[in-house]
Protein backbone atom coordinates (compact mmCIF):
# COMPACT_ATOMS: atom_id res chain seq x y z
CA UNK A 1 74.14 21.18 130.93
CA UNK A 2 72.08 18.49 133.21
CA UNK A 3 76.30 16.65 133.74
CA UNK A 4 77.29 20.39 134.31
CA UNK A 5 74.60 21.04 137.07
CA UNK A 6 75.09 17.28 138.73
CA UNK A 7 79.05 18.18 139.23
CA UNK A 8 78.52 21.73 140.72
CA UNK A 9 75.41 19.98 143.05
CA UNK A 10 78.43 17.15 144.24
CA UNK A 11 80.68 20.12 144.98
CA UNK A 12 78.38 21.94 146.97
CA UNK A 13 77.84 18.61 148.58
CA UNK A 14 80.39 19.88 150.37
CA UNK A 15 78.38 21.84 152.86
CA UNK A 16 75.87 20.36 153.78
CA UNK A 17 74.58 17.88 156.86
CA UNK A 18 76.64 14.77 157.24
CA UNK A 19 79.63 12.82 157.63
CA UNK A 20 81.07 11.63 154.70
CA UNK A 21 81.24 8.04 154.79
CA UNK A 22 78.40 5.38 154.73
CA UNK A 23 80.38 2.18 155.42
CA UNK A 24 79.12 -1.08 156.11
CA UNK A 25 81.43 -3.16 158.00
CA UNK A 26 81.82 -6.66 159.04
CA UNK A 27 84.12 -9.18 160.99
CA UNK A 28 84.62 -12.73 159.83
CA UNK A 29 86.25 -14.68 162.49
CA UNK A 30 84.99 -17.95 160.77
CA UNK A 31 88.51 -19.15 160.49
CA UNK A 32 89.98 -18.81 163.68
CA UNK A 33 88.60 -20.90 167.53
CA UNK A 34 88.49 -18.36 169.40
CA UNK A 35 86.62 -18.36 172.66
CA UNK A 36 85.73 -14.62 173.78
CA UNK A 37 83.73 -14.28 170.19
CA UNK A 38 82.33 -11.16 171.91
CA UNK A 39 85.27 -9.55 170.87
CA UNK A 40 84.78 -9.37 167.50
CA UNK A 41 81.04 -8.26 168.04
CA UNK A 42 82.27 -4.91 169.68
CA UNK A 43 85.15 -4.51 167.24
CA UNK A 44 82.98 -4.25 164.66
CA UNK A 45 81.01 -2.05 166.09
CA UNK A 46 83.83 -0.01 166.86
CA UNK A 47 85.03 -0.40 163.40
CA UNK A 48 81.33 1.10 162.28
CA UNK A 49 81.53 3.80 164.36
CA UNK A 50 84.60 5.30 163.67
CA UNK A 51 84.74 4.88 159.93
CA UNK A 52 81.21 6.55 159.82
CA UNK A 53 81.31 9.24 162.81
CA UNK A 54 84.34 10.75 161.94
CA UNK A 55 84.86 14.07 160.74
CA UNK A 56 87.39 12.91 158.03
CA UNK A 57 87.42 16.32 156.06
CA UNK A 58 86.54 20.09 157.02
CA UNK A 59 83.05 19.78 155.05
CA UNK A 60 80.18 17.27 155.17
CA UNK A 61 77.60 15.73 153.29
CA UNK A 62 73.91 15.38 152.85
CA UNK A 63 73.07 12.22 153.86
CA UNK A 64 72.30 10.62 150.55
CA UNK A 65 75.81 11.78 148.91
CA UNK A 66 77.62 10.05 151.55
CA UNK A 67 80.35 7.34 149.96
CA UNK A 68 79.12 3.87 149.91
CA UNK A 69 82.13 1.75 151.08
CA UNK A 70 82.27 -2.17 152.88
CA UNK A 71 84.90 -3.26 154.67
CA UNK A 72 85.43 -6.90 155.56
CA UNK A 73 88.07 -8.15 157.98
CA UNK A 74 88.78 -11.41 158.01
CA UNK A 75 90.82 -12.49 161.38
CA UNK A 76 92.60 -15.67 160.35
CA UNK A 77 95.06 -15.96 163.56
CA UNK A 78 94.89 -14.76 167.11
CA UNK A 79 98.19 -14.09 168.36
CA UNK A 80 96.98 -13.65 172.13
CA UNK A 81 94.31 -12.39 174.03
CA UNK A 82 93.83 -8.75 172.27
CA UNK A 83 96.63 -9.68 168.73
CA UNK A 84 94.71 -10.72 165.45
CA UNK A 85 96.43 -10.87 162.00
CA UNK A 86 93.92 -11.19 158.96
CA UNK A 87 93.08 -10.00 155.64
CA UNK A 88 90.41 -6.68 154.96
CA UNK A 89 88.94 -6.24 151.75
CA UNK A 90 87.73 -2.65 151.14
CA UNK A 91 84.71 -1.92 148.40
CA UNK A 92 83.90 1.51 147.37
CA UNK A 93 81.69 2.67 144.60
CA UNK A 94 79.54 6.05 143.90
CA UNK A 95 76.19 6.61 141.33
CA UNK A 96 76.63 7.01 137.60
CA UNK A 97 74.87 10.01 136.74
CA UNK A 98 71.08 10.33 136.05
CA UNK A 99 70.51 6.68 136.50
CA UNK A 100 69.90 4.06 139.89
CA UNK A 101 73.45 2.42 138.57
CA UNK A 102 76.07 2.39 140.96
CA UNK A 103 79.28 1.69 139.77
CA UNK A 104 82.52 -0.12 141.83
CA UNK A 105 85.69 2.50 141.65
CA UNK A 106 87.87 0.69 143.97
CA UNK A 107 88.29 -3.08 144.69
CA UNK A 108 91.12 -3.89 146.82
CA UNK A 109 92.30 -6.38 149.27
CA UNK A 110 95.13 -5.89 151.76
CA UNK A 111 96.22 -9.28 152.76
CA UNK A 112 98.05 -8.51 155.47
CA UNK A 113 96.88 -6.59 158.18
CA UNK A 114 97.64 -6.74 161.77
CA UNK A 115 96.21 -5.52 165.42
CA UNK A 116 95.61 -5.40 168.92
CA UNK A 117 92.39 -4.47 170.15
CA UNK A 118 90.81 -4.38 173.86
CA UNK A 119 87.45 -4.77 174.03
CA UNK A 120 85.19 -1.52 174.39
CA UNK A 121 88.62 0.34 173.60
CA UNK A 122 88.08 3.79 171.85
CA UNK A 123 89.41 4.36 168.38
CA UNK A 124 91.30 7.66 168.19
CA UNK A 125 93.85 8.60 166.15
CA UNK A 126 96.80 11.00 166.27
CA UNK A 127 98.40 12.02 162.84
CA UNK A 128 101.54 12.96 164.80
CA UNK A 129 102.21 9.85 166.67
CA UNK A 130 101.79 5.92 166.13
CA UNK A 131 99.28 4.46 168.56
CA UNK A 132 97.69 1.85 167.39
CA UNK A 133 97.80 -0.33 163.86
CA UNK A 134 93.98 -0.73 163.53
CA UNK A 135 93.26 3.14 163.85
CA UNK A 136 96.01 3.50 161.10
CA UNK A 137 94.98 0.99 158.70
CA UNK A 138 91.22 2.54 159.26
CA UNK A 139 92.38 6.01 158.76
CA UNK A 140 94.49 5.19 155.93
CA UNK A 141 91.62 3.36 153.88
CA UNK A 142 89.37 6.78 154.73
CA UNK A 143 91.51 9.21 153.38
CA UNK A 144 91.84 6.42 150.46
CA UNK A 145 87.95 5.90 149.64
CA UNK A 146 87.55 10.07 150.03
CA UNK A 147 90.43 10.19 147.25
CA UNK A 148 89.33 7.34 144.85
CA UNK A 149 85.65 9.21 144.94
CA UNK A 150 87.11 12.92 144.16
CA UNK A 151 89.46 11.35 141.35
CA UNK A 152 86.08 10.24 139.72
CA UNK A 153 84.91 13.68 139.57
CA UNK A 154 87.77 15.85 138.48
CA UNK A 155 91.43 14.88 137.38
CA UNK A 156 93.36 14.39 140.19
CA UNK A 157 90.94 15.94 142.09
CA UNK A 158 91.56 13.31 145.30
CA UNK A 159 95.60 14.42 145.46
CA UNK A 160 94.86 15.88 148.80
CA UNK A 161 93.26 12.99 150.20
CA UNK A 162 95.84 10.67 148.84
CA UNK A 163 98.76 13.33 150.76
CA UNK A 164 96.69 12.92 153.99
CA UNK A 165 96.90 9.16 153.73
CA UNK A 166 100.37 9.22 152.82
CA UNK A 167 101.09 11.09 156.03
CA UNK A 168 99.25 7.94 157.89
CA UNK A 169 101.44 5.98 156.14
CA UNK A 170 104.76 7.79 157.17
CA UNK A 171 103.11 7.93 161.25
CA UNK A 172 102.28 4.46 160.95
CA UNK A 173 106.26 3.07 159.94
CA UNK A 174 106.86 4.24 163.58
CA UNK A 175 105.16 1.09 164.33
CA UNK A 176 106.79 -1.43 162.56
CA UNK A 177 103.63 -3.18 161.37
CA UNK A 178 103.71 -4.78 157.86
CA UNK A 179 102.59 -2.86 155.14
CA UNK A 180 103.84 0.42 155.30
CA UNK A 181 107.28 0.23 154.21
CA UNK A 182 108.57 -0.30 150.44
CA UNK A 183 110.72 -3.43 151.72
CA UNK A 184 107.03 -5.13 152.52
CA UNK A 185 106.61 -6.35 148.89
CA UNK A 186 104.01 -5.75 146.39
CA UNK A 187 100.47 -5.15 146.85
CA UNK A 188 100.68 -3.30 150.23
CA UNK A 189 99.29 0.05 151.66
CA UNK A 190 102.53 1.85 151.46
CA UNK A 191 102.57 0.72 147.44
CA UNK A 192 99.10 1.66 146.52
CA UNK A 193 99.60 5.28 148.29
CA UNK A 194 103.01 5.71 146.64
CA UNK A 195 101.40 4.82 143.06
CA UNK A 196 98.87 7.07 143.33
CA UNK A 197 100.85 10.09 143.96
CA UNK A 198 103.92 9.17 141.65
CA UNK A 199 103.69 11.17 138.26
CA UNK A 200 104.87 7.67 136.67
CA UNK A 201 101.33 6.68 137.25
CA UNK A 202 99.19 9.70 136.54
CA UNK A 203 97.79 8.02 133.09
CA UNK A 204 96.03 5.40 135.84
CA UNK A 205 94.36 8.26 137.24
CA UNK A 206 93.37 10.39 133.93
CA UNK A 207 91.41 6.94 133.06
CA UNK A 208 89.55 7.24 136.68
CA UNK A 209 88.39 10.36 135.24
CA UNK A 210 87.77 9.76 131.74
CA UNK A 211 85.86 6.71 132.81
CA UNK A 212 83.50 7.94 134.86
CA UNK A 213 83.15 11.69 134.72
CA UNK A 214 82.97 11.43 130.96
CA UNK A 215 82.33 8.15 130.29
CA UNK A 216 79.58 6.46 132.36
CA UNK A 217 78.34 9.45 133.72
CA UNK A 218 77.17 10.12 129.92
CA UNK A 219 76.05 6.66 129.14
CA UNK A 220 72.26 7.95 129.75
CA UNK A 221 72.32 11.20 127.77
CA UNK A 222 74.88 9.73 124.48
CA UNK A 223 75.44 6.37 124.93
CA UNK A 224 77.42 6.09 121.73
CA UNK A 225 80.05 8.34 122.39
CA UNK A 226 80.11 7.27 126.09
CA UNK A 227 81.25 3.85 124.97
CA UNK A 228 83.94 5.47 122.95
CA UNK A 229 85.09 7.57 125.44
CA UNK A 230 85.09 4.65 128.42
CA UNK A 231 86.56 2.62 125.27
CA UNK A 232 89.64 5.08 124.81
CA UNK A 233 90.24 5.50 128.59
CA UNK A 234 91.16 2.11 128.78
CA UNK A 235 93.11 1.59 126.07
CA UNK A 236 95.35 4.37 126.56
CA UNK A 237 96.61 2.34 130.11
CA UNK A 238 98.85 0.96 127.36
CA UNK A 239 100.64 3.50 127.77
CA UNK A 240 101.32 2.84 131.20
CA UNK A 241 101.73 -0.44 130.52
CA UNK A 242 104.01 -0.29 127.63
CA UNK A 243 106.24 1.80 130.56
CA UNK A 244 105.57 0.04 133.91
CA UNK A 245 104.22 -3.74 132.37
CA UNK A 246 103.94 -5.14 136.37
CA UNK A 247 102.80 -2.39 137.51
CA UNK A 248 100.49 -2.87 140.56
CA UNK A 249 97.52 -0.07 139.32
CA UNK A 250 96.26 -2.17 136.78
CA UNK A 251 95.82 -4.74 138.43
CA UNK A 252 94.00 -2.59 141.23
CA UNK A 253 91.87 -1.08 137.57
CA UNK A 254 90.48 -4.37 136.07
CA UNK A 255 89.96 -6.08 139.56
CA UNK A 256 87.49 -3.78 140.32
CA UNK A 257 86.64 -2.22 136.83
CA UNK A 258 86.61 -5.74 134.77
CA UNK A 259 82.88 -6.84 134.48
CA UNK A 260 82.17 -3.64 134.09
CA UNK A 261 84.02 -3.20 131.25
CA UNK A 262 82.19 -6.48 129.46
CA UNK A 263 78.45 -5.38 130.41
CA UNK A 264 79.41 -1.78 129.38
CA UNK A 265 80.07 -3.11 125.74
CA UNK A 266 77.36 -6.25 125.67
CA UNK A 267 74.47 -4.04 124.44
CA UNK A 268 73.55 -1.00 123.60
CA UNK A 269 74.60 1.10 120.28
CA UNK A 270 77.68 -1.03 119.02
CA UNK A 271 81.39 0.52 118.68
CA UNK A 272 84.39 -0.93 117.25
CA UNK A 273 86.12 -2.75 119.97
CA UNK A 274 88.66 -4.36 118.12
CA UNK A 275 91.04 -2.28 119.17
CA UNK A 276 90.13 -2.55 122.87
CA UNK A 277 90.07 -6.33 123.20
CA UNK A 278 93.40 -6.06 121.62
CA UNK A 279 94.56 -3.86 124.11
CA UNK A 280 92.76 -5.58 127.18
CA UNK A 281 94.71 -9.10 126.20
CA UNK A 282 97.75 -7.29 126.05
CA UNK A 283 97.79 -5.73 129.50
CA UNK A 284 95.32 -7.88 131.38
CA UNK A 285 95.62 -11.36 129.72
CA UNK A 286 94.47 -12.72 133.33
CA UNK A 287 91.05 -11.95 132.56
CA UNK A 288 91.07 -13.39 128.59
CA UNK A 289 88.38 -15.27 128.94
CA UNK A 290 86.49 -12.54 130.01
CA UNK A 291 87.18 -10.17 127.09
CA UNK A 292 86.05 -12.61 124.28
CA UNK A 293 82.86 -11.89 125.85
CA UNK A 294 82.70 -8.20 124.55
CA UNK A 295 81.26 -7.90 121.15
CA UNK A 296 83.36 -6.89 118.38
């Protein structure tokens, strides 16, 4: 009843007092020599601003249920004057229910991003027509984090979100930047979008769910059958697996879900995990060493 009550009091969320984002944000132009360093002082202020003063959806939150998200962008070259091309790393996570635990749902770095930016220049963006590559990227990650966080609370519930940053992404090829277009590679913004939304990979998103709605968000109230639940959400990415063996989701999963997994099964009420370590070196043998550390 107390889960039932906490996922009605997120949904009314909905109307209250804020905007929806709390996101830290920060510019790393360690890399680069770069003499008007002021630059980067103002576009991360910028950055602040618009990822936490926009009105990203038709509702708002109380201040407290705002999404906790960091951004990082790292400028490694400057082109000219006003042209950087860097890296960003985006962070989001949200509370587990009933306890001070927050929990990381999304991990992910985009490795290639690229810009212009004049200094004091305002960040506006039109979602009919390409202006500017930074606004995009920023837009695209918003309607990204608001999607992640609703697919934590209700299957698929973040489908519209992920449709608003697909349009972003469809705007955005106007402008030839790299990332946006399936002939970019792997690991880009165009291919996390267009896995998201693809049926192929809707077992990747079922696990979001399972995993935290009724998984960690029960740890405090049944820890037992939390485990087997968060347990069974992860193995059944086999699935996907067994279907789509390179496919990019997983990867995006354990980055960002992978010590989690081990602390979630180092104490507590024990389960069998045989079956899970099994599974885990089967789809994720990157991270090996890290499963022999969950107790069978």
């Amino acid at each position: 009843m107390r889960r039932l009550l906490f996922i009605v009091f997120f949904l009314l969320s909905f109307s209250s007092r804020a905007q929806e984002l709390n996101c830290v944000v920060f510019i790393n132009d360690a890399e680069i020599g770069f003499s008007n360093r002021k630059i980067f002082e103002t576009l991360q202020n910028a950055v602040f601003e618009y990822m936490n003063n926009t009105k990203w959806t038709s509702s708002v939150y109380q201040t407290h249920e705002r999404i906790n998200c960091s951004i990082t962008i790292n400028i490694l070259e400057a082109i000219s004057a006003n042209s950087f091309r860097g890296s960003l790393q985006l962070k989001v996570s949200r509370p587990v229910f009933n306890s001070t635990y927050s929990t990381s749902i999304l991990n992910f770095n985009d490795n290639n991003i690229s810009f212009t930016y004049e200094e004091f220049e305002p960040l506006v963006y039109n979602e009919n027509n390409f202006d500017s590559n930074l606004v995009s990227i920023l837009t695209f990650y918003a309607y990204t984090i608001l999607g992640y966080q609703a697919d934590t609370f209700g299957y698929k519930g973040g489908e519209n979100f992920f449709k608003l940053a697909e349009n972003v992404v469809n705007v955005a090829q106007q402008g030839g930047g790299v990332g946006w277009n399936r002939i970019d590679g792997n690991f880009t913004r165009y291919q996390l979008n267009e896995n998201l939304l693809s049926p192929v990979y809707e077992q990747y998103r079922k696990t979001m769910y399972e995993y935290h709605l009724l998984g960690l968000d029960r740890m405090v109230d049944n820890t037992r059958d939390a485990k087997e639940v968060i347990s069974k959400s992860v193995q059944d990415l086999e699935n996907l697996f067994n279907d789509r063996p390179n496919t990019f989701l997983i990867r995006v999963f354990f980055d960002t879900k992978g010590d989690e997994i081990v602390d979630v099964f180092a104490d507590g009420p024990r389960i069998d995990t045989s079956g899970l370590r099994e599974v885990l070196s089967k789809i994720y043998p990157a991270y090996d060493e890290k499963w022999k550390e969950i107790k069978i």
